[in-house]
Protein backbone atom coordinates (compact mmCIF):
# COMPACT_ATOMS: atom_id res chain seq x y z
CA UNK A 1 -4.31 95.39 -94.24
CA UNK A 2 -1.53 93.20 -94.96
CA UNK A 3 2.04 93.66 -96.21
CA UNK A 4 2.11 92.81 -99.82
CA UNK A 5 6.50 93.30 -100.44
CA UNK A 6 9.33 94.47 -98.35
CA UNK A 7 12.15 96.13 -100.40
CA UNK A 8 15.70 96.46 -99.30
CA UNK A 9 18.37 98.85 -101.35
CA UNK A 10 21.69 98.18 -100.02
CA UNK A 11 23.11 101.62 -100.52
CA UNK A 12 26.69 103.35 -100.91
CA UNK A 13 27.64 107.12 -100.38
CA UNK A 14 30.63 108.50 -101.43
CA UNK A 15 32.13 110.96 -99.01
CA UNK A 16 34.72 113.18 -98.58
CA UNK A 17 36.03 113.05 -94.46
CA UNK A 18 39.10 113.46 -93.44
CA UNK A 19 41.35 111.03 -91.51
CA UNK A 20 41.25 112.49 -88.17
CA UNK A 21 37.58 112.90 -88.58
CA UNK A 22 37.19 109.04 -87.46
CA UNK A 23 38.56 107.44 -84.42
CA UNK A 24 40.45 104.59 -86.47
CA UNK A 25 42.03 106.93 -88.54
CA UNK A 26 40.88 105.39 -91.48
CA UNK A 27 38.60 106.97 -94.32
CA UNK A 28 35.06 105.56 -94.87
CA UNK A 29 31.93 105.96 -97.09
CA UNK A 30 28.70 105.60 -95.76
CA UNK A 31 26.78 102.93 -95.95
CA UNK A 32 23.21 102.40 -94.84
CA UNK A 33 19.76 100.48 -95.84
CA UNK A 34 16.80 101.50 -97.45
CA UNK A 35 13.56 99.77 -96.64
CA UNK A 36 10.12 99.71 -98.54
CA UNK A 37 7.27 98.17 -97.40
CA UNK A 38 4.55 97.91 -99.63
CA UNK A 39 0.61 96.93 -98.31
CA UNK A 40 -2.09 95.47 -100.07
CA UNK A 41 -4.17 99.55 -99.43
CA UNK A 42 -1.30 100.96 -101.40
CA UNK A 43 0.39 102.73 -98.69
CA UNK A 44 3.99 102.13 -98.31
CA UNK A 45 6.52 102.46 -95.18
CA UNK A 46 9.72 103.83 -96.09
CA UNK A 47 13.03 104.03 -93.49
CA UNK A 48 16.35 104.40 -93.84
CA UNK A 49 18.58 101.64 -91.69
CA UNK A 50 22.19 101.58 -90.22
CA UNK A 51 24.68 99.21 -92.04
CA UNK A 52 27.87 100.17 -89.89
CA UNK A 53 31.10 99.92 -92.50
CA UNK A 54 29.42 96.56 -94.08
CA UNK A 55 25.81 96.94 -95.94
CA UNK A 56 26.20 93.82 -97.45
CA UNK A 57 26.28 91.65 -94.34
CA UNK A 58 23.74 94.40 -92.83
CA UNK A 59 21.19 93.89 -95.58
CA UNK A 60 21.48 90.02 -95.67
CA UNK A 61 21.64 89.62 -92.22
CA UNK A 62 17.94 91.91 -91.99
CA UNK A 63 16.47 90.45 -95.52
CA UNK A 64 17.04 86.35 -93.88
CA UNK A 65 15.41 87.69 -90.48
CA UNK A 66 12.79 89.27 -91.27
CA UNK A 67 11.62 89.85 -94.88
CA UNK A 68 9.96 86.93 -95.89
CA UNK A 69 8.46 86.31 -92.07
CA UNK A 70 6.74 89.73 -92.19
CA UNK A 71 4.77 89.31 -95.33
CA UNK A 72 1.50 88.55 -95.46
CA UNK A 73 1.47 90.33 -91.77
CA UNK A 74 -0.69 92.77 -90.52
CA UNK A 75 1.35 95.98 -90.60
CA UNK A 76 -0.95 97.21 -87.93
CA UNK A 77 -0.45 94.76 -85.16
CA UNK A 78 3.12 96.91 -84.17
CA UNK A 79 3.47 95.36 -80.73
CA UNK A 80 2.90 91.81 -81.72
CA UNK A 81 5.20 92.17 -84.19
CA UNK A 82 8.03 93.13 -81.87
CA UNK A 83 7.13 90.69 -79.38
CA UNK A 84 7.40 88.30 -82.16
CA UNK A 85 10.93 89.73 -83.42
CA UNK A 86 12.16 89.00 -79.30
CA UNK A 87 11.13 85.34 -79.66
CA UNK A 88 12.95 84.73 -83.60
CA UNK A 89 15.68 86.50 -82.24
CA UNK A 90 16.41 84.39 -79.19
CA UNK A 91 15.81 81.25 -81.87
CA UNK A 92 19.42 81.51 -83.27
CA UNK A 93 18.47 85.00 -85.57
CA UNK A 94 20.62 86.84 -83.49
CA UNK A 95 20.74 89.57 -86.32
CA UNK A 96 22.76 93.07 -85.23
CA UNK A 97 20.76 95.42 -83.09
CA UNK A 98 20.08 97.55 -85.63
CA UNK A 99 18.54 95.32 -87.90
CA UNK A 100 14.91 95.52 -86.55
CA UNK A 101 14.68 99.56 -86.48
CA UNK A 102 13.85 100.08 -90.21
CA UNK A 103 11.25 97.45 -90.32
CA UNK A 104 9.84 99.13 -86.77
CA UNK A 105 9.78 102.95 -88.79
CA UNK A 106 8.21 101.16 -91.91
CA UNK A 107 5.46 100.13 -90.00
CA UNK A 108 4.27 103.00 -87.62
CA UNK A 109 5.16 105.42 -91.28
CA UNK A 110 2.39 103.52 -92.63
CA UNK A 111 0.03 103.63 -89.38
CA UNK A 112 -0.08 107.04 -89.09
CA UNK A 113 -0.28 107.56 -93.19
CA UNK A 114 -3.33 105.40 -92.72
CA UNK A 115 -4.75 107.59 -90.19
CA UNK A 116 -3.71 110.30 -92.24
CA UNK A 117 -1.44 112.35 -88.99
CA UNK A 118 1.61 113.51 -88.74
CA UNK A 119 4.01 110.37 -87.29
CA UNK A 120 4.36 112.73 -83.88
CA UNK A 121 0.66 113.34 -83.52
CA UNK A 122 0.39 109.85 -83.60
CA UNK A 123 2.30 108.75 -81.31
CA UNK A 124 0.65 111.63 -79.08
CA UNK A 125 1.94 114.86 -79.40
CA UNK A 126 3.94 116.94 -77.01
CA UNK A 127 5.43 119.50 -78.81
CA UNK A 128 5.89 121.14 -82.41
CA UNK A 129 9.35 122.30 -82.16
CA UNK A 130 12.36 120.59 -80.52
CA UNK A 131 15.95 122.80 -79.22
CA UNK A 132 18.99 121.25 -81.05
CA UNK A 133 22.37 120.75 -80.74
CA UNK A 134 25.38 119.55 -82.94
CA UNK A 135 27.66 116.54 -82.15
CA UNK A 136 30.87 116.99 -83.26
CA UNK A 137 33.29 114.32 -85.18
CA UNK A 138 36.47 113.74 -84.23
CA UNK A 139 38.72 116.85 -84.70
CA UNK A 140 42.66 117.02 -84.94
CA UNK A 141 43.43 120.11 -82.81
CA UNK A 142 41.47 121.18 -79.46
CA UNK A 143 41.13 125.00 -81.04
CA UNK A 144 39.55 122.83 -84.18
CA UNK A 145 37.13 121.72 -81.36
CA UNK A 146 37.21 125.50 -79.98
CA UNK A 147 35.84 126.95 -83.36
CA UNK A 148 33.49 124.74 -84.35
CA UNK A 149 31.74 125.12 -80.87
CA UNK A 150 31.56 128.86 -81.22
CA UNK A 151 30.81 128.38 -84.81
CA UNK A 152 27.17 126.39 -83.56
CA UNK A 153 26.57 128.47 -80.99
CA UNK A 154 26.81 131.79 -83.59
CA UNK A 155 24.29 129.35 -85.47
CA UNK A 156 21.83 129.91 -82.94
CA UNK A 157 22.24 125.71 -81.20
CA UNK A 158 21.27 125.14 -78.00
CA UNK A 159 24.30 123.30 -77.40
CA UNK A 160 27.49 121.72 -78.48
CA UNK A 161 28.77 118.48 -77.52
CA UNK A 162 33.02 117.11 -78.15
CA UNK A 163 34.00 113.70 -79.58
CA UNK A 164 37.52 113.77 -78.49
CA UNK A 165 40.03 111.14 -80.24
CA UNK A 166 40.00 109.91 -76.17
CA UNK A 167 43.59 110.60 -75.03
CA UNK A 168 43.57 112.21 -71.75
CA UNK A 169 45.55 115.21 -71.67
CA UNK A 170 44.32 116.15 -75.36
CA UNK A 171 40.65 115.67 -74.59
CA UNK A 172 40.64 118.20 -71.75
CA UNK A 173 42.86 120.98 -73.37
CA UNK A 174 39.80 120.60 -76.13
CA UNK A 175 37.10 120.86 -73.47
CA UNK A 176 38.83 123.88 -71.72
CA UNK A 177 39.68 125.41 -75.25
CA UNK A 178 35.71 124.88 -76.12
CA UNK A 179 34.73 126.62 -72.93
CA UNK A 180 36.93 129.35 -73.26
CA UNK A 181 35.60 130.44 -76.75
CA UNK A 182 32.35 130.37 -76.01
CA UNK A 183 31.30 131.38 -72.36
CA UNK A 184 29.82 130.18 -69.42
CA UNK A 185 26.57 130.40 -70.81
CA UNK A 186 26.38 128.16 -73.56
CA UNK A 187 25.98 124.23 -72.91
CA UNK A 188 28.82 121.76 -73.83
CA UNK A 189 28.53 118.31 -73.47
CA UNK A 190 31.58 115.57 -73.60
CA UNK A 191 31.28 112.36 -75.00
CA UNK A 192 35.04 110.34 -75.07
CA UNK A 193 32.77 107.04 -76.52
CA UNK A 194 34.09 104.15 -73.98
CA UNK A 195 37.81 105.74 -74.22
CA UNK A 196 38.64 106.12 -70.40
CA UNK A 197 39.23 103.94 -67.43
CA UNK A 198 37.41 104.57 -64.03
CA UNK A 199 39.96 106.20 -62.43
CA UNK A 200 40.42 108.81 -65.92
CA UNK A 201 36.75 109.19 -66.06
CA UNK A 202 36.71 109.72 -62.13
CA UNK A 203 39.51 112.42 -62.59
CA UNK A 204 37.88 114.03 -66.03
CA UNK A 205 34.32 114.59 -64.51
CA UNK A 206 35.81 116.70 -61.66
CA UNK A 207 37.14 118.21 -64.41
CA UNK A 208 33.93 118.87 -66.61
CA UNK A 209 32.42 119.97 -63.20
CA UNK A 210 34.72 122.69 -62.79
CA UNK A 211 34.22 123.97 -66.64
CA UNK A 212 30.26 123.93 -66.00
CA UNK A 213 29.72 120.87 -68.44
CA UNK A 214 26.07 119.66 -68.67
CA UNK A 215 26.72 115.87 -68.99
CA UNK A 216 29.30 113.01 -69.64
CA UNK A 217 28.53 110.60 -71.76
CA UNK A 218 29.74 107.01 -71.73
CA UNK A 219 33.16 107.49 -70.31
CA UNK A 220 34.09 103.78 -70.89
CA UNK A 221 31.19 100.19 -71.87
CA UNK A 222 28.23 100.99 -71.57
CA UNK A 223 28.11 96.81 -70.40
CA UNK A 224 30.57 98.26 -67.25
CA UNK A 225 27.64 98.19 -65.16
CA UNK A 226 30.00 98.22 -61.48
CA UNK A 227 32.01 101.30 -62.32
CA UNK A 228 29.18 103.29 -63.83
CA UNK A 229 27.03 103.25 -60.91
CA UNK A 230 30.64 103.76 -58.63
CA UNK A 231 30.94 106.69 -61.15
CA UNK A 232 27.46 108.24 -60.68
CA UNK A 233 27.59 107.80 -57.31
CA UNK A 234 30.34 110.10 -56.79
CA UNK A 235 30.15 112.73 -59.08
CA UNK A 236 27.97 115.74 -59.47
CA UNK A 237 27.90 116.18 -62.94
CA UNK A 238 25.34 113.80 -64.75
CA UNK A 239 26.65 110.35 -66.33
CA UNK A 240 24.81 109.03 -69.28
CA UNK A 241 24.52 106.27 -70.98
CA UNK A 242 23.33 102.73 -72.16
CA UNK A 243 23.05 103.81 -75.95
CA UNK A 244 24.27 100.49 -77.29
CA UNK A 245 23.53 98.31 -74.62
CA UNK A 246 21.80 95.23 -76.17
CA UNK A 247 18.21 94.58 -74.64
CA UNK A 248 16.22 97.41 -75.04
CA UNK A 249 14.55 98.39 -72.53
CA UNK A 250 14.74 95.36 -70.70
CA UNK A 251 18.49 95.99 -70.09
CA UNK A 252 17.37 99.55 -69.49
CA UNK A 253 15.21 98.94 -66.46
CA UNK A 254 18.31 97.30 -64.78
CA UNK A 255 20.13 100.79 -64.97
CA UNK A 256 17.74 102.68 -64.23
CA UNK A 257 16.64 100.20 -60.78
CA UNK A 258 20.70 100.50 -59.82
CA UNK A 259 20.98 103.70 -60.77
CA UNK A 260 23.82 103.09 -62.67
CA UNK A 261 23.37 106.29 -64.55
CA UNK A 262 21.20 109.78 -64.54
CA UNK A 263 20.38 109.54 -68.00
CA UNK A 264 19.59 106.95 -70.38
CA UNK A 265 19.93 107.23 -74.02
CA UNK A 266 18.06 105.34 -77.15
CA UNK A 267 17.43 106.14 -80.81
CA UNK A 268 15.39 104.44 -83.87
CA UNK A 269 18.28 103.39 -85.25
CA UNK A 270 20.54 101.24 -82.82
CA UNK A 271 17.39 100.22 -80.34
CA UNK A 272 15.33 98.95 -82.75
CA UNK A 273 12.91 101.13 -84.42
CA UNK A 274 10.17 103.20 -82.79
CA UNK A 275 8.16 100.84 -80.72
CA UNK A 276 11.34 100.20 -78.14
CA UNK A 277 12.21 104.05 -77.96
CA UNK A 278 8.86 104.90 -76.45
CA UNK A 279 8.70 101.95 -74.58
CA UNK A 280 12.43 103.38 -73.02
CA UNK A 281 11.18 107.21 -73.15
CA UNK A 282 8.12 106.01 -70.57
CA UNK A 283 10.04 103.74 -68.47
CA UNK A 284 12.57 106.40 -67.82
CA UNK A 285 9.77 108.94 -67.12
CA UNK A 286 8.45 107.13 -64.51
CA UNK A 287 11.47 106.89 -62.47
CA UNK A 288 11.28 111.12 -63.77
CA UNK A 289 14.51 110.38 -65.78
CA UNK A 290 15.63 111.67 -68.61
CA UNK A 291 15.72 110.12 -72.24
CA UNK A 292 17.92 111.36 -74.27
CA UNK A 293 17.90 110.67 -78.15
CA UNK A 294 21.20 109.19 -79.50
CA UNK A 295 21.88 110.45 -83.09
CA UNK A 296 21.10 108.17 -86.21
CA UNK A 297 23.96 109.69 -88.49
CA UNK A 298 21.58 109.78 -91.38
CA UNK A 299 19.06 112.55 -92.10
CA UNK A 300 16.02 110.43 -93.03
CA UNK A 301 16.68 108.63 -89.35
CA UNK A 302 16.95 111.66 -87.04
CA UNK A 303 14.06 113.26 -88.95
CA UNK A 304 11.97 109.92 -87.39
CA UNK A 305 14.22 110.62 -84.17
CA UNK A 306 12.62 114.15 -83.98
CA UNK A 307 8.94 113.12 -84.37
CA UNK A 308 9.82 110.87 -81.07
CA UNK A 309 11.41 113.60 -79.74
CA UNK A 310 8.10 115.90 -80.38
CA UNK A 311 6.32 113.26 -78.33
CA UNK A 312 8.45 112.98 -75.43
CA UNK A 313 8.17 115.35 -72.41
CA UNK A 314 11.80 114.00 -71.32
CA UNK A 315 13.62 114.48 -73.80
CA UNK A 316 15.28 117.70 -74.04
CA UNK A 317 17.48 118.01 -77.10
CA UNK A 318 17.96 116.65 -80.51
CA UNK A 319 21.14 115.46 -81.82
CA UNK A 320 22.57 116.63 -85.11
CA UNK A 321 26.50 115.75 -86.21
CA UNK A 322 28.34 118.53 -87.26
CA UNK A 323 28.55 119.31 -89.60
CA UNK A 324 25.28 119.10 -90.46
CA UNK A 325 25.68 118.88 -94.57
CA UNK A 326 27.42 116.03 -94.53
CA UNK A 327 24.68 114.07 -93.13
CA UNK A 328 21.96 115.94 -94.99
CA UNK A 329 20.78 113.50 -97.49
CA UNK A 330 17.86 111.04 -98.38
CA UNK A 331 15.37 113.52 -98.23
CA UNK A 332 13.46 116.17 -100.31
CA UNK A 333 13.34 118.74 -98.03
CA UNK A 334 15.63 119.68 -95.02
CA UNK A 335 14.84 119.01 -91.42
CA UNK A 336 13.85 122.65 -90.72
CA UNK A 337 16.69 124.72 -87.83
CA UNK A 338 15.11 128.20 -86.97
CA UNK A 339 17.82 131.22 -86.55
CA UNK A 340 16.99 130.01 -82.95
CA UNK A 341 17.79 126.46 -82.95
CA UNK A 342 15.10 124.58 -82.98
CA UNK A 343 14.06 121.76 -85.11
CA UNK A 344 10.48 121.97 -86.04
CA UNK A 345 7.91 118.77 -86.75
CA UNK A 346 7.14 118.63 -90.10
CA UNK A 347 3.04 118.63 -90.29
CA UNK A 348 2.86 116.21 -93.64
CA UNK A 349 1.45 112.49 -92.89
CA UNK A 350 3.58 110.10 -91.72
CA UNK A 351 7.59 111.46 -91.94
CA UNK A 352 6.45 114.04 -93.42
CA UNK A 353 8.85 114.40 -96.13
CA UNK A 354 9.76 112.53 -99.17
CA UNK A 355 12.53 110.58 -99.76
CA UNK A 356 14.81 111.49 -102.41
CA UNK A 357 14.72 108.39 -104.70
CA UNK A 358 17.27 109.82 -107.19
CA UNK A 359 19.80 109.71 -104.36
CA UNK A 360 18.70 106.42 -102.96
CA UNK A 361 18.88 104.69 -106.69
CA UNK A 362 22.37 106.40 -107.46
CA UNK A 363 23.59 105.15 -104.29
CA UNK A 364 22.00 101.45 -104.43
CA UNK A 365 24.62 98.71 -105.12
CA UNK A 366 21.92 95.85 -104.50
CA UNK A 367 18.36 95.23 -104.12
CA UNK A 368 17.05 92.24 -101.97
């Protein structure tokens, strides 16, 4: 088999957030990638890709790395093909860390086409149905942060996890406001994205023990590898992180050997497609760590999030943003919630569901 054409829609989606509802206080559409990659056996890989505020730069930046190197390739040979991506990288490439994902998902979607399985099932399956939660954005008012926490846990989520605007005093009126609405039996997470110093996070996480939280994510850099092991080493409450640390699992395994944290996190999107996330998932499971999936924003990326997640034993949740709708496009048919929750594998080849080409071509500004 070899890769015959790579396609790259450079996309643009109108939305309609609020000011407060991003930390720079400025309003934003979306922008992401669209990759196709066609084969000579007429199956085709299809994945969405992260473009940050700039698709432009985004799609240039992955059309001049990696495009025109990858066809002619074997889409088959997935490993060599990463190994190869390290070695152009370190050769001046030095494209985002993003870039690489959709290329990754393009190729294991047409792998398991070709063996005609469900993506999950081919990566090896370990489960059909995964619990959710929702990740909030950031919120003007801590009872904003109150009802939306009670409103996902009427939904039937698993959990509910705050990301505060990262000033102090506001961020823990929000997470005592969110515990007080709904109980000491529903699981909260906090997530302040690198907004605290040691001594803040030091002071919040005695906190977050108090309220019963289940974890605190990156409190300040992931790269602040000195206070995040001081960090884990004195508090009870688990400290995760290393979701955009640059070098894979590579950088991972230093973490995890320091024990820097008590959870890692990856995700197709920011790591580098699918190839790296498993590689991360196993090397955390030996050390009997967890993995936790980061969210990929877009729809079409966390449904490729959840078919790692169905294959991962420790893993325990996937990641939605609330609210969900705005996120929910790209795709034919919905990433299926039960009443209870959980997010179930689609059992379709591949993704498993079509991509909404209408959308995509509405939203493309360029092709490459």
């Amino acid at each position: 088999m070899k890769i015959t054409d790579i396609q790259i829609h450079l996309c643009q989606h109108t939305t309609e957030f609020t000011e407060n509802q991003w930390r720079s206080g400025q309003k934003s559409n979306l922008e992401f990638l669209v990759v196709r990659m066609q084969t000579d056996e007429g199956i085709e890989g299809q994945s969405f890709g992260f473009a940050g505020k700039g698709v432009k730069a985004a799609g240039h930046a992955a059309a001049s790395c990696y495009k025109s190197w990858m066809i002619g390739k074997n889409p088959l040979y997935r490993e060599a093909l990463w190994q190869e991506t390290r070695v152009q990288d370190r050769w001046w490439n030095h494209p985002p860390i993003y870039s690489y994902g959709p290329f990754d998902i393009c190729l294991w979607d047409i792998a398991s086409k070709k063996a005609d399985m469900p993506l999950y099932q081919f990566l090896g399956a370990y489960r059909d149905k995964v619990p959710t939660y929702a990740s909030s954005l950031v919120l003007a008012t801590p009872d904003d942060y109150a009802q939306e926490a009670l409103t996902c846990k009427n939904r039937g989520l698993h959990a509910y996890k705050l990301h505060p605007p990262g000033e102090y005093s506001f961020d823990l009126e929000a997470y005592k406001a969110c515990r007080e609405a709904v109980g000491n039996d529903f699981i909260l997470m906090a997530d302040p994205v690198a907004a605290y110093t040691y001594h803040q996070a030091l002071r919040m996480g005695r906190e977050l023990e108090k309220l019963n939280y289940y974890w605190l994510e990156e409190p300040f850099y992931d790269t602040n590898l000195y206070h995040l092991k001081k960090l884990t080493d004195k508090l009870d409450i688990p400290v995760v992180g290393t979701e955009v640390l640059a070098g894979n699992h590579y950088s991972i395994a230093q973490y995890i050997e320091q024990r820097a944290v008590d959870m890692v996190r990856c995700d197709v999107s920011w790591k580098g497609g699918i190839t790296p996330v498993m590689k991360t998932a196993q090397l955390a499971e030996a050390f009997n760590m967890q993995c936790e999936l980061h969210t990929t924003i877009y729809h079409p990326l966390e449904l490729v999030n959840l078919h790692c997640a169905g294959a991962m034993k420790n893993c325990e949740f996937f990641e939605l943003l609330w609210p969900m709708d705005s996120f929910n496009f790209g795709l034919k048919e919905d990433i299926h919630i039960d009443e209870e929750g959980y997010a179930h594998l689609p059992q379709k080849s591949g993704l498993g569901s079509e991509f909404d080409w209408d959308f995509i071509d509405n939203a493309t500004i360029e092709v490459l």
